[in-house]
N, C-alpha and C. Protein backbone atom coordinates (compact mmCIF):
# COMPACT_ATOMS: atom_id res chain seq x y z
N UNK A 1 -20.60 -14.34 6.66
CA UNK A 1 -20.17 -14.40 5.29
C UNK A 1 -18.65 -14.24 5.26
N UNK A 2 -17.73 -14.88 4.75
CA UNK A 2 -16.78 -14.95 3.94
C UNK A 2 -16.25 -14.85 3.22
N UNK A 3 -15.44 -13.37 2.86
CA UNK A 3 -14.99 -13.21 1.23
C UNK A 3 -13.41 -13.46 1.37
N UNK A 4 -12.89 -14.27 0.18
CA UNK A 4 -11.31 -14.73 0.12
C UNK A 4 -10.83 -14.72 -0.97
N UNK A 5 -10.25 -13.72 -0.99
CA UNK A 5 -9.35 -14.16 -2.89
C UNK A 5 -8.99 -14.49 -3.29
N UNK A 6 -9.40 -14.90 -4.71
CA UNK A 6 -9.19 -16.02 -5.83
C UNK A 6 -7.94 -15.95 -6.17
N UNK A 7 -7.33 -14.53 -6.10
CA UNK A 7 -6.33 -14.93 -6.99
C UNK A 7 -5.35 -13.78 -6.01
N UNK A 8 -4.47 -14.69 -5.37
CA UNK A 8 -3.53 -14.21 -4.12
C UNK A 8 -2.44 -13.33 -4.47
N UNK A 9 -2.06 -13.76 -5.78
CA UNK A 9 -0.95 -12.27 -6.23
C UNK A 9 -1.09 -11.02 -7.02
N UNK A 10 -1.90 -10.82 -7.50
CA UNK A 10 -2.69 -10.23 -7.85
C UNK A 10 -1.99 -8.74 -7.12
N UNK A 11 -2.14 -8.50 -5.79
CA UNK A 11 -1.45 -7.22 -4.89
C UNK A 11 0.26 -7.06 -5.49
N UNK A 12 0.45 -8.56 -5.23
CA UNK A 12 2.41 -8.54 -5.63
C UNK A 12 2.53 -8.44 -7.25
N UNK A 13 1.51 -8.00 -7.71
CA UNK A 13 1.94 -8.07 -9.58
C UNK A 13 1.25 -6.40 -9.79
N UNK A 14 0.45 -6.20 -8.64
CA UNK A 14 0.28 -4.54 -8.64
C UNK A 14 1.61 -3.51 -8.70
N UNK A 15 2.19 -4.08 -7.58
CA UNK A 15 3.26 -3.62 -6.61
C UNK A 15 4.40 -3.75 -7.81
N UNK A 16 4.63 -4.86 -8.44
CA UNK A 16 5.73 -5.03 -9.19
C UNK A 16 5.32 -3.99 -10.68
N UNK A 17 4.36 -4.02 -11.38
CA UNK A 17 3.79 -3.28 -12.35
C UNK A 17 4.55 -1.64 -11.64
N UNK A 18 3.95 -1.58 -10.80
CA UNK A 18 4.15 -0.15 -10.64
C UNK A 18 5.72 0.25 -10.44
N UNK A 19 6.63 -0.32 -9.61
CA UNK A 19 7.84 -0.02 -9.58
C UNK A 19 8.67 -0.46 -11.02
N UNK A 20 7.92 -1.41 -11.66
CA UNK A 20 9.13 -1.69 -13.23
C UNK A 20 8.51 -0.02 -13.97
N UNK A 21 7.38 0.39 -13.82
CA UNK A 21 7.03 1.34 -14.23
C UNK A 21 8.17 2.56 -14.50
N UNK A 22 8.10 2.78 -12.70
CA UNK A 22 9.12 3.65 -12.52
C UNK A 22 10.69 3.56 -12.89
N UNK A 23 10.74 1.83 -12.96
CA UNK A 23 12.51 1.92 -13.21
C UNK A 23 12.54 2.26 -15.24
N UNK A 24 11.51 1.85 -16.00
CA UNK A 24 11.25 1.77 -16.97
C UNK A 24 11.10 3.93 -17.27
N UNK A 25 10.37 4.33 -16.92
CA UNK A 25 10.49 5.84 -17.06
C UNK A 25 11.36 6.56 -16.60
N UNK A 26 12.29 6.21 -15.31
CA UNK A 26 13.46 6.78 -14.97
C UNK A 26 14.85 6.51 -16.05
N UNK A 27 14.43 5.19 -16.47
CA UNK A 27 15.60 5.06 -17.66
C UNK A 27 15.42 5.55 -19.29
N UNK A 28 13.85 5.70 -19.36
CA UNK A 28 13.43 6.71 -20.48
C UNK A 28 14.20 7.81 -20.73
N UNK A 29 14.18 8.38 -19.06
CA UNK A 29 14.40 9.48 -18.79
C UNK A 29 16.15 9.72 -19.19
N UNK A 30 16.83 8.90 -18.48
CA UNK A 30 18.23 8.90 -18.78
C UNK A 30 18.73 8.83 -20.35
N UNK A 31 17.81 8.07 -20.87
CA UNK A 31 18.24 7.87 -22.07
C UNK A 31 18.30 9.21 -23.24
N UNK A 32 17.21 10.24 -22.89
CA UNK A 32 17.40 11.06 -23.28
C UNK A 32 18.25 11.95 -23.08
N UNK A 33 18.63 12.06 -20.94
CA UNK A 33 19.26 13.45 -20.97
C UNK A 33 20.58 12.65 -20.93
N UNK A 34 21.34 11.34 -20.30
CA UNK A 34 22.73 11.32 -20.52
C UNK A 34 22.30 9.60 -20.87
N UNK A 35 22.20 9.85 -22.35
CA UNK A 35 22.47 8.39 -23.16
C UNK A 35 23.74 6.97 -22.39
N UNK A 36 24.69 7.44 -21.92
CA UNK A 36 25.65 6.81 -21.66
C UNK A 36 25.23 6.33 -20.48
N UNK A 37 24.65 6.92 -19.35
CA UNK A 37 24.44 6.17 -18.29
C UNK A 37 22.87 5.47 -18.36
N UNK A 38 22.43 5.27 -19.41
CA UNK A 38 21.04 4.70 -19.45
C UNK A 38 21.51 2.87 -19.30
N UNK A 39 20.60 1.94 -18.74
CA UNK A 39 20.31 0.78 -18.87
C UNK A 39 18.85 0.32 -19.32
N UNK A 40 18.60 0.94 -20.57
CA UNK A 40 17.42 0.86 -21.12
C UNK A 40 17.35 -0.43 -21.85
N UNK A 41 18.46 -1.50 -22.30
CA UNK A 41 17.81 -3.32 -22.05
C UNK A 41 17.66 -3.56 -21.32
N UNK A 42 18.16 -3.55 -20.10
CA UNK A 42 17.86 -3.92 -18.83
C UNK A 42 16.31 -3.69 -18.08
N UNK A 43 15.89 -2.14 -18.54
CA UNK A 43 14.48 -2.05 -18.11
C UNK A 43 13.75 -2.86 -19.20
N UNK A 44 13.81 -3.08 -20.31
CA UNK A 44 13.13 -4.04 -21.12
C UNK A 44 12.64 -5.46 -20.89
N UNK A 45 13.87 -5.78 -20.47
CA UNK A 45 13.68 -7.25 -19.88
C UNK A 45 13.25 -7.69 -18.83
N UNK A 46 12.85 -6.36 -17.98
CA UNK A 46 12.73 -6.30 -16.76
C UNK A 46 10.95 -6.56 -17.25
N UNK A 47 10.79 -5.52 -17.68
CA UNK A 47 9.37 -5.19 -18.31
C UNK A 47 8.81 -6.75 -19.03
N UNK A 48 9.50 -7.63 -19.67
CA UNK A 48 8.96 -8.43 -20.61
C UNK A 48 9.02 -9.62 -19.27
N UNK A 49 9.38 -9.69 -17.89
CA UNK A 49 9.24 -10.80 -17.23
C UNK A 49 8.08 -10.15 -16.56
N UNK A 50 7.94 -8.82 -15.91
CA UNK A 50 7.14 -8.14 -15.70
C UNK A 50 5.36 -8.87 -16.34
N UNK A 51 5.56 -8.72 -17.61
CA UNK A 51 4.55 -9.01 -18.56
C UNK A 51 4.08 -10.39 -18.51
N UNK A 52 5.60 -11.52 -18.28
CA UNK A 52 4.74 -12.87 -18.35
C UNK A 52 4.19 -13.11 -16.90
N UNK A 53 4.90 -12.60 -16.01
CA UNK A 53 4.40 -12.75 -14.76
C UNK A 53 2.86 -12.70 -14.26
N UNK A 54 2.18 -11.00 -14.78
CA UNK A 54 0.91 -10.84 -15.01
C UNK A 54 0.04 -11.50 -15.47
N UNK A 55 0.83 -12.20 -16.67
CA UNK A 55 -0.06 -12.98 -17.71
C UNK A 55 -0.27 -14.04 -16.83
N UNK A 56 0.90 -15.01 -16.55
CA UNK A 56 0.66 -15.72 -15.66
C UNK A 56 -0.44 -16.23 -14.71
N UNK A 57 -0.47 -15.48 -13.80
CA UNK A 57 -0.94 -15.45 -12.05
C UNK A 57 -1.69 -14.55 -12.37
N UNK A 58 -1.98 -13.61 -12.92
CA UNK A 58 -3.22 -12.66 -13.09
C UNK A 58 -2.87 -11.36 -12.84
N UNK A 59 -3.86 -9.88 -13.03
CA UNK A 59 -2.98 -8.88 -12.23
C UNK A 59 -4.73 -8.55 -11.30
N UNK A 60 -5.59 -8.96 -11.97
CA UNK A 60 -6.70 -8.14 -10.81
C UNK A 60 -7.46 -9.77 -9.95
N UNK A 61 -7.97 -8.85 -8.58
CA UNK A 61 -8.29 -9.62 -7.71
C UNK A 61 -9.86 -9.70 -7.50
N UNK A 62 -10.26 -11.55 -7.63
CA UNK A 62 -11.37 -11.48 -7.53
C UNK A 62 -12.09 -12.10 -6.09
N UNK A 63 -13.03 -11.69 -6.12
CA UNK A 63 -13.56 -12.49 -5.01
C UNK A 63 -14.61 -13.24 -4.82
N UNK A 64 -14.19 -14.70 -3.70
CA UNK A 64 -15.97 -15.92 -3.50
C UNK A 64 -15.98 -15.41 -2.11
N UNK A 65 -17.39 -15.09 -2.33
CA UNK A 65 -17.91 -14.95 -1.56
C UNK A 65 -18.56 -16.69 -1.11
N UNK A 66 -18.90 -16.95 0.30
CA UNK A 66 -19.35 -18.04 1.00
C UNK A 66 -20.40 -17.72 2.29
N UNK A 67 -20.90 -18.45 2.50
CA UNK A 67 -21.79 -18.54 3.59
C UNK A 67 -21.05 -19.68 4.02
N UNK A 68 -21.28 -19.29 5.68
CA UNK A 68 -20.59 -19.84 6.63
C UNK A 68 -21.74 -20.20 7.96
N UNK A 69 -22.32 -21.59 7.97
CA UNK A 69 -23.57 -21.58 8.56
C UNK A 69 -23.74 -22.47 9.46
């Protein structure tokens, strides 16, 4: 049997989700304690390519299974 996934980026839109995450809450973060050094458009836009990307290509991974005979 043979299982192969449908949808190949799926891992690289995990991976990216999670680090815009972090650049997105680290600049939360700035924005509160020193406003001046925040780049909080920057995480926005980061976030809104973030978003079409997912939409895109997908974010979860499925799988076909095959018989191989």
């Amino acid at each position: 049997m043979k299982t192969t996934l449908k949808n190949q980026y799926a891992q690289t839109n995990q991976v990216l989700i999670f680090l815009v995450s972090i650049v997105l809450g680290y600049n939360v973060y700035q924005v509160i304690v020193n406003p001046e050094k925040s780049h909080l458009v920057l995480s926005i836009i980061l976030l809104a390519i973030t978003y079409y990307t997912c939409k895109k290509y997908g974010y979860k991974t499925t799988k076909n299974n095959s018989d191989s005979k």
